[in-house]
C-alpha atoms as a PDB file:
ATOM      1  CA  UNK A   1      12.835  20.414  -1.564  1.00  0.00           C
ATOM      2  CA  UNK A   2      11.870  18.568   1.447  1.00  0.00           C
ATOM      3  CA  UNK A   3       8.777  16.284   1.739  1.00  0.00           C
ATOM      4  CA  UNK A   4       6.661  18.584   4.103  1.00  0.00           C
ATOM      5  CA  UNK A   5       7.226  21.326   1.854  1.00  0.00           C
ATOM      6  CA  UNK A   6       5.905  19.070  -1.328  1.00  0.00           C
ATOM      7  CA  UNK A   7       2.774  17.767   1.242  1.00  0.00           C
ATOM      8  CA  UNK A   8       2.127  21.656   1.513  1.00  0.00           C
ATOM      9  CA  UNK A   9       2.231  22.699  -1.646  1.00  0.00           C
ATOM     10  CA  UNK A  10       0.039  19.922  -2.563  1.00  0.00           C
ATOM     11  CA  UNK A  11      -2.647  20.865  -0.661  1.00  0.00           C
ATOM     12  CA  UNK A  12      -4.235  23.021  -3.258  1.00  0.00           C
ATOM     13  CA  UNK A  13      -3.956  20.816  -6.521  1.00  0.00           C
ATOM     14  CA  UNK A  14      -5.482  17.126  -5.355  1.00  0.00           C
ATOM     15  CA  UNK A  15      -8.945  15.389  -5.145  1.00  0.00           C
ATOM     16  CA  UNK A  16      -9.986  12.090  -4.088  1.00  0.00           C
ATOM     17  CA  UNK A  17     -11.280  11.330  -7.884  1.00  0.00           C
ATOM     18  CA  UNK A  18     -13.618   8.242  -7.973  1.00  0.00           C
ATOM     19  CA  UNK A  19     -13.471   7.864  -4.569  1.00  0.00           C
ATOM     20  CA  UNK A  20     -17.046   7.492  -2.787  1.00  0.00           C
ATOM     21  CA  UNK A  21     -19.011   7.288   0.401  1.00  0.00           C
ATOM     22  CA  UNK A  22     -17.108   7.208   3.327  1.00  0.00           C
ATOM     23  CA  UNK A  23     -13.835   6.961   2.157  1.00  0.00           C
ATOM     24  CA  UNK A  24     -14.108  10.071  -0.257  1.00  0.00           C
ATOM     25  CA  UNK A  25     -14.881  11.764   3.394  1.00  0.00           C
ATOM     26  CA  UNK A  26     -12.403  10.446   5.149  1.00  0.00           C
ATOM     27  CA  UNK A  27      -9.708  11.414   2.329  1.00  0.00           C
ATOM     28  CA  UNK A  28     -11.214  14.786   1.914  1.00  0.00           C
ATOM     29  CA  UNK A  29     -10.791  15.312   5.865  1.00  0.00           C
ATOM     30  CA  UNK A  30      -7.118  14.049   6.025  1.00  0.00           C
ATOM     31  CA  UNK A  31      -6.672  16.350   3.138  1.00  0.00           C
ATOM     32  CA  UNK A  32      -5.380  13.621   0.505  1.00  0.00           C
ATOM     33  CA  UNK A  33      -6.154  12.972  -2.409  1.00  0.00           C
ATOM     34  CA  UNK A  34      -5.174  11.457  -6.161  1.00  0.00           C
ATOM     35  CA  UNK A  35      -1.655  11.491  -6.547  1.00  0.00           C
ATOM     36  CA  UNK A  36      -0.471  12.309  -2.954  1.00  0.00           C
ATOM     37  CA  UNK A  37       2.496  10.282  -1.253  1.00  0.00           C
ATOM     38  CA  UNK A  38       1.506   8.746   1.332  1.00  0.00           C
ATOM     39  CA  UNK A  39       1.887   6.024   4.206  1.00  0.00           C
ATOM     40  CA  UNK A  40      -0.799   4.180   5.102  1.00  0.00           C
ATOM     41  CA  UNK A  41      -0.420   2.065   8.223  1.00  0.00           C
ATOM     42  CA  UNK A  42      -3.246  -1.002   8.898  1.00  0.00           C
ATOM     43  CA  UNK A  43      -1.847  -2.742  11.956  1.00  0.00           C
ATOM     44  CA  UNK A  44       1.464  -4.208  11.542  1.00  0.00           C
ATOM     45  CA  UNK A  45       1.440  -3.358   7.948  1.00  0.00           C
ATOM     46  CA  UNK A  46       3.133  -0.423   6.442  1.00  0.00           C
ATOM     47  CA  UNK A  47       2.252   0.907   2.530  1.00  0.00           C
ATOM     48  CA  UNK A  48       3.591   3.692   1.092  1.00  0.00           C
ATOM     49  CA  UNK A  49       2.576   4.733  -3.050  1.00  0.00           C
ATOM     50  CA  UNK A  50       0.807   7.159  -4.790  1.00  0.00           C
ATOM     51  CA  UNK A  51      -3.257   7.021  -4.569  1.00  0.00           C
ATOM     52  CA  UNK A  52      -4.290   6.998  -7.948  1.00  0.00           C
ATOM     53  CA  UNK A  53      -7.862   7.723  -9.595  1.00  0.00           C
ATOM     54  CA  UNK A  54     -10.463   5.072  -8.681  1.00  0.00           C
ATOM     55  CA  UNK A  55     -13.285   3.863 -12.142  1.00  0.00           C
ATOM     56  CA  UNK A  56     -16.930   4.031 -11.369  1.00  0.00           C
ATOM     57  CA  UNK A  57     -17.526   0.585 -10.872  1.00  0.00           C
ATOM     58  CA  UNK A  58     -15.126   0.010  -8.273  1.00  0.00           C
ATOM     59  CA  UNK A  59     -15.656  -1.517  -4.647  1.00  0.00           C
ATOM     60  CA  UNK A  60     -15.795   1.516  -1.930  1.00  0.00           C
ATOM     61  CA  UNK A  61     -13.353   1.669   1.041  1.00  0.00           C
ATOM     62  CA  UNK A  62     -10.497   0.493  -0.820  1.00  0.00           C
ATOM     63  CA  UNK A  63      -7.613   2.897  -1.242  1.00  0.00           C
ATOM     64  CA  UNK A  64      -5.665   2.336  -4.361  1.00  0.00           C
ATOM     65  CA  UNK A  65      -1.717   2.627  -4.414  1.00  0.00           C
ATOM     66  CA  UNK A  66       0.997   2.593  -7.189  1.00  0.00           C
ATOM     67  CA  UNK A  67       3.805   1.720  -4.791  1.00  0.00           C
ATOM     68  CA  UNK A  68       8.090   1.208  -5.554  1.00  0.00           C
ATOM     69  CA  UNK A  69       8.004  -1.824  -7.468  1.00  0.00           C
ATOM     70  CA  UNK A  70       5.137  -0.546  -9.852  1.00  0.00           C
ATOM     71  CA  UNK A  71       2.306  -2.554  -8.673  1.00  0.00           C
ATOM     72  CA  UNK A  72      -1.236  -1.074  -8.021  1.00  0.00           C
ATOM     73  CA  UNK A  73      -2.332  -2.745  -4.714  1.00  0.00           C
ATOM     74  CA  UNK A  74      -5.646  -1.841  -2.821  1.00  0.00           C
ATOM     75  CA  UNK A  75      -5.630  -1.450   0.689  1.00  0.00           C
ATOM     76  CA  UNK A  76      -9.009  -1.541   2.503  1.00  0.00           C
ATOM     77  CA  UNK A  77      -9.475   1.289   4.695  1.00  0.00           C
ATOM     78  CA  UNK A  78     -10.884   0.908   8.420  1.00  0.00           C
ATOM     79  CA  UNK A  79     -11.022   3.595  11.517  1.00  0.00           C
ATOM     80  CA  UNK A  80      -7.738   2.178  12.619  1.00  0.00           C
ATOM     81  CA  UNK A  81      -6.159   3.175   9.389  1.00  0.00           C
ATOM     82  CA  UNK A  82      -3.755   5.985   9.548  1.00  0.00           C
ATOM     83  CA  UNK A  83      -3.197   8.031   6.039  1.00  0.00           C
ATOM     84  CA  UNK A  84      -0.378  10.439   6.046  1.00  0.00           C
ATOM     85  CA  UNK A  85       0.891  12.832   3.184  1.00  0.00           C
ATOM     86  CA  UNK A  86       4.739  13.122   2.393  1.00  0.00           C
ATOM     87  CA  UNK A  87       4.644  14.299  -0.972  1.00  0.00           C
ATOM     88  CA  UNK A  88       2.783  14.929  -4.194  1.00  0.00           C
ATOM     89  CA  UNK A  89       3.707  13.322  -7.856  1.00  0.00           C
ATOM     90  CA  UNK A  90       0.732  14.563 -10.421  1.00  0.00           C
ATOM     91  CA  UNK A  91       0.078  12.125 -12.977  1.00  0.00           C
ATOM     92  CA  UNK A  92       1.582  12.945 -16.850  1.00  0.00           C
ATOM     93  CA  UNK A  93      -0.522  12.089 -19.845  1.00  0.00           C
ATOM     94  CA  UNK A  94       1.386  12.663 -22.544  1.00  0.00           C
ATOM     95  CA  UNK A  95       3.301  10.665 -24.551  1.00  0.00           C
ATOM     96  CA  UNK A  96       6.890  11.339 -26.203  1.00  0.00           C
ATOM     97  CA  UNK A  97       7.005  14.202 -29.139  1.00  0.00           C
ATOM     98  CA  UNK A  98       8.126  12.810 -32.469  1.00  0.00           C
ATOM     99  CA  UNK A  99       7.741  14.485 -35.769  1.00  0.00           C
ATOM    100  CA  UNK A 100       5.805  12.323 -38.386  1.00  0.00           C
ATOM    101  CA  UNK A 101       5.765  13.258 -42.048  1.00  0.00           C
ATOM    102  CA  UNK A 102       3.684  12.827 -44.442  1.00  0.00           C
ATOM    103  CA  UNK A 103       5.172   9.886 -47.415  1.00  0.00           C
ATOM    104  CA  UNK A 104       3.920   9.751 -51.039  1.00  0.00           C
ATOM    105  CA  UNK A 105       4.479   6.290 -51.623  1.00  0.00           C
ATOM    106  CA  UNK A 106       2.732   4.848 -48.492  1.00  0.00           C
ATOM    107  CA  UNK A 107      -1.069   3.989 -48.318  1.00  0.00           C
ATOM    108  CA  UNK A 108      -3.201   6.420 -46.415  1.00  0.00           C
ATOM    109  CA  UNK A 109      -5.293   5.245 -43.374  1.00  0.00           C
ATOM    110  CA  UNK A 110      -7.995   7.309 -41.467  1.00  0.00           C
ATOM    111  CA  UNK A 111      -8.592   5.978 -37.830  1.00  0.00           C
ATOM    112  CA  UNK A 112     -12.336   6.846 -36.479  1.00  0.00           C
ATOM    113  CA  UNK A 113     -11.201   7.656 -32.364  1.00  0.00           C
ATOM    114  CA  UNK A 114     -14.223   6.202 -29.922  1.00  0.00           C
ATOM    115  CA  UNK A 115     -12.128   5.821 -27.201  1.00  0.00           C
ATOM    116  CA  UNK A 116     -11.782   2.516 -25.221  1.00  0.00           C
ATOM    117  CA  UNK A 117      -8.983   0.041 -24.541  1.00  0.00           C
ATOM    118  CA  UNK A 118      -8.198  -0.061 -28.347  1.00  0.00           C
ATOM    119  CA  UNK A 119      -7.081   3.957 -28.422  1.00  0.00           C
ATOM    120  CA  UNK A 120      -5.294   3.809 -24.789  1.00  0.00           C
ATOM    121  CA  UNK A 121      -1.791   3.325 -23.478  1.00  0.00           C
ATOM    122  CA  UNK A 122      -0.697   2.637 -19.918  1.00  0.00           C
ATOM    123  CA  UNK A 123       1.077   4.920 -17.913  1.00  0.00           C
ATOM    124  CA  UNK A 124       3.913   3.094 -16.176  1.00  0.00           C
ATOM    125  CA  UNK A 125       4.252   5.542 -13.278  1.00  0.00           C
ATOM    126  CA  UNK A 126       0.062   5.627 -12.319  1.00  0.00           C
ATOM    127  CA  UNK A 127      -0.861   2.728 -13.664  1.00  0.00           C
ATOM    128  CA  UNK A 128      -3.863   4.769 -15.539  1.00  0.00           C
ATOM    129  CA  UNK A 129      -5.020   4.005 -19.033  1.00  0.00           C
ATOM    130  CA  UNK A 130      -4.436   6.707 -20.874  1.00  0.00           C
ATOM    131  CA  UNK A 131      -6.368   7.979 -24.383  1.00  0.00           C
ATOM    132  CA  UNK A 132      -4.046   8.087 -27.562  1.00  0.00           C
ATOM    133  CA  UNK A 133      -5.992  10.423 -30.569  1.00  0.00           C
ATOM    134  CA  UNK A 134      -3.072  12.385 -32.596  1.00  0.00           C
ATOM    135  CA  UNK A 135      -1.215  10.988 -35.396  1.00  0.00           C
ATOM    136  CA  UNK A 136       1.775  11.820 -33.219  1.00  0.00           C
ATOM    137  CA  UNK A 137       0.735  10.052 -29.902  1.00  0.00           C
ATOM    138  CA  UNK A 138      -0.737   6.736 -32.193  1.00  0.00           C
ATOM    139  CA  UNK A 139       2.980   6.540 -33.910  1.00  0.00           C
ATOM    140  CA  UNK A 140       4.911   6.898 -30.441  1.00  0.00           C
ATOM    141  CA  UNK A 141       2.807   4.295 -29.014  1.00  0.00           C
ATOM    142  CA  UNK A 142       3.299   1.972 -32.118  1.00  0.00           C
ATOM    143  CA  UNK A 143       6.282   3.126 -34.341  1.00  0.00           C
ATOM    144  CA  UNK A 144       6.472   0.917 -36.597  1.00  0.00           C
ATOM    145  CA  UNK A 145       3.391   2.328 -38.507  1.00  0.00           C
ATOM    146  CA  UNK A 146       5.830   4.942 -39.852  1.00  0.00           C
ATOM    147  CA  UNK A 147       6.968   2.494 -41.931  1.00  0.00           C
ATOM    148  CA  UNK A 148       4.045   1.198 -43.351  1.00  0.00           C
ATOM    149  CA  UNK A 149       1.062   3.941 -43.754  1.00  0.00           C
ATOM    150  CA  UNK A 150       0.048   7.523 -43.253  1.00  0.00           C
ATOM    151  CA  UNK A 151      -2.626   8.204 -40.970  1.00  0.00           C
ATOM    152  CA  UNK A 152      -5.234  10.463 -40.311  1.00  0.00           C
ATOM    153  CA  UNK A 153      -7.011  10.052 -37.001  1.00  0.00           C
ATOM    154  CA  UNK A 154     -10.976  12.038 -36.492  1.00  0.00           C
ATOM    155  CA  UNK A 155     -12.390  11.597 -32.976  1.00  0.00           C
ATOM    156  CA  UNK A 156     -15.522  10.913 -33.344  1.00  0.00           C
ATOM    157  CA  UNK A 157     -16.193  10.930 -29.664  1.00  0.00           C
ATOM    158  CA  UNK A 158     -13.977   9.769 -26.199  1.00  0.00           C
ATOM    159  CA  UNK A 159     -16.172   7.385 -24.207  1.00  0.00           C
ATOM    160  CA  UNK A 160     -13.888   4.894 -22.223  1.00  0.00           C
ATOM    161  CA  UNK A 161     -14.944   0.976 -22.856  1.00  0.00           C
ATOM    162  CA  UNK A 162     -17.428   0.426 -19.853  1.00  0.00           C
ATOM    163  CA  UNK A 163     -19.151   3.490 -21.177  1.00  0.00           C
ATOM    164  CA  UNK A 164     -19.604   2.626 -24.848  1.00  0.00           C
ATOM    165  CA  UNK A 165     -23.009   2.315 -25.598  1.00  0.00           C
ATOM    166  CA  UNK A 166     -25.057   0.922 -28.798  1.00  0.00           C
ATOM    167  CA  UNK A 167     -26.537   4.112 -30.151  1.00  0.00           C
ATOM    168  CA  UNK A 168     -22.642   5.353 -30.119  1.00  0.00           C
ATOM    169  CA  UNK A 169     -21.938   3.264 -32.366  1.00  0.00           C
ATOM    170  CA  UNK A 170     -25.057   3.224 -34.611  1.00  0.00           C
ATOM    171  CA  UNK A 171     -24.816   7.011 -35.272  1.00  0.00           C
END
């Protein structure tokens, strides 16, 4: 499939997510958003990576870009910035199946899910930090609890850190 077919297709699915203010415009007009391919040129330099998701507490006109080697770099955007679409790669969050069966002779443990840094993994390919709630998903991330206990996880509620708040964690 060739790249300006992906860009088309594209078109439909993406949203500058977290962007604000003048750069959320901008991207909105070019028609890019989270996830597109693009190149960005800024004078003599030349980027090319995936824009992924900005947080909330983020400085505006900064685009941000998972790029070849698996960096995240920000690029601040001015007028003589040139954004242009070649593809589309929509971020996975899922991590790998495994079957996990319940053992007898292991303790049990029940893990309260709040979200935050502690429940998360990284995705490799975005960069994005990912939530982890399902017995399955906490024993892919760290196997060798297999070994050592059964677990029940309840999500209580999926608030990422910045947003954890006192009466959260009082109720």
């Amino acid at each position: 499939m060739s790249k300006k077919k992906n860009a088309k297709e594209a078109k439909q699915k993406r949203e500058p997510i977290g962007y604000k203010g003048e750069l959320r415009k901008r991207l909105e007009k070019e028609g890019v958003g989270v996830w597109s391919e693009v190149t960005v040129k800024k004078g003599d330099a030349t980027y090319e990576g995936v824009i992924l998701p900005r947080s909330d507490h983020t400085s505006e006109g900064y685009l941000v870009l998972k790029v070849d080697t698996g960096y995240n770099i920000g690029v601040k955007i001015t007028p003589d910035t040139t954004i242009k679409e070649y593809g589309y790669k929509e971020g996975k969050y899922k991590l790998p199946d495994i079957s996990v069966k319940f053992k007898e002779d292991l303790p049990n443990v029940t893990l309260l899910g709040t979200g935050g840094t502690v429940a998360s993994r990284l995705d490799y390919r975005t960069g994005a930090v990912l939530p982890a709630f399902t017995p399955e998903e906490l024993f892919s991330a760290v196997p060798e609890l297999i070994d050592i206990c059964n677990k029940l996880v309840i999500n209580i509620y999926n608030n990422v850190t910045s947003k954890q708040k006192s009466k959260n964690i009082q109720s």
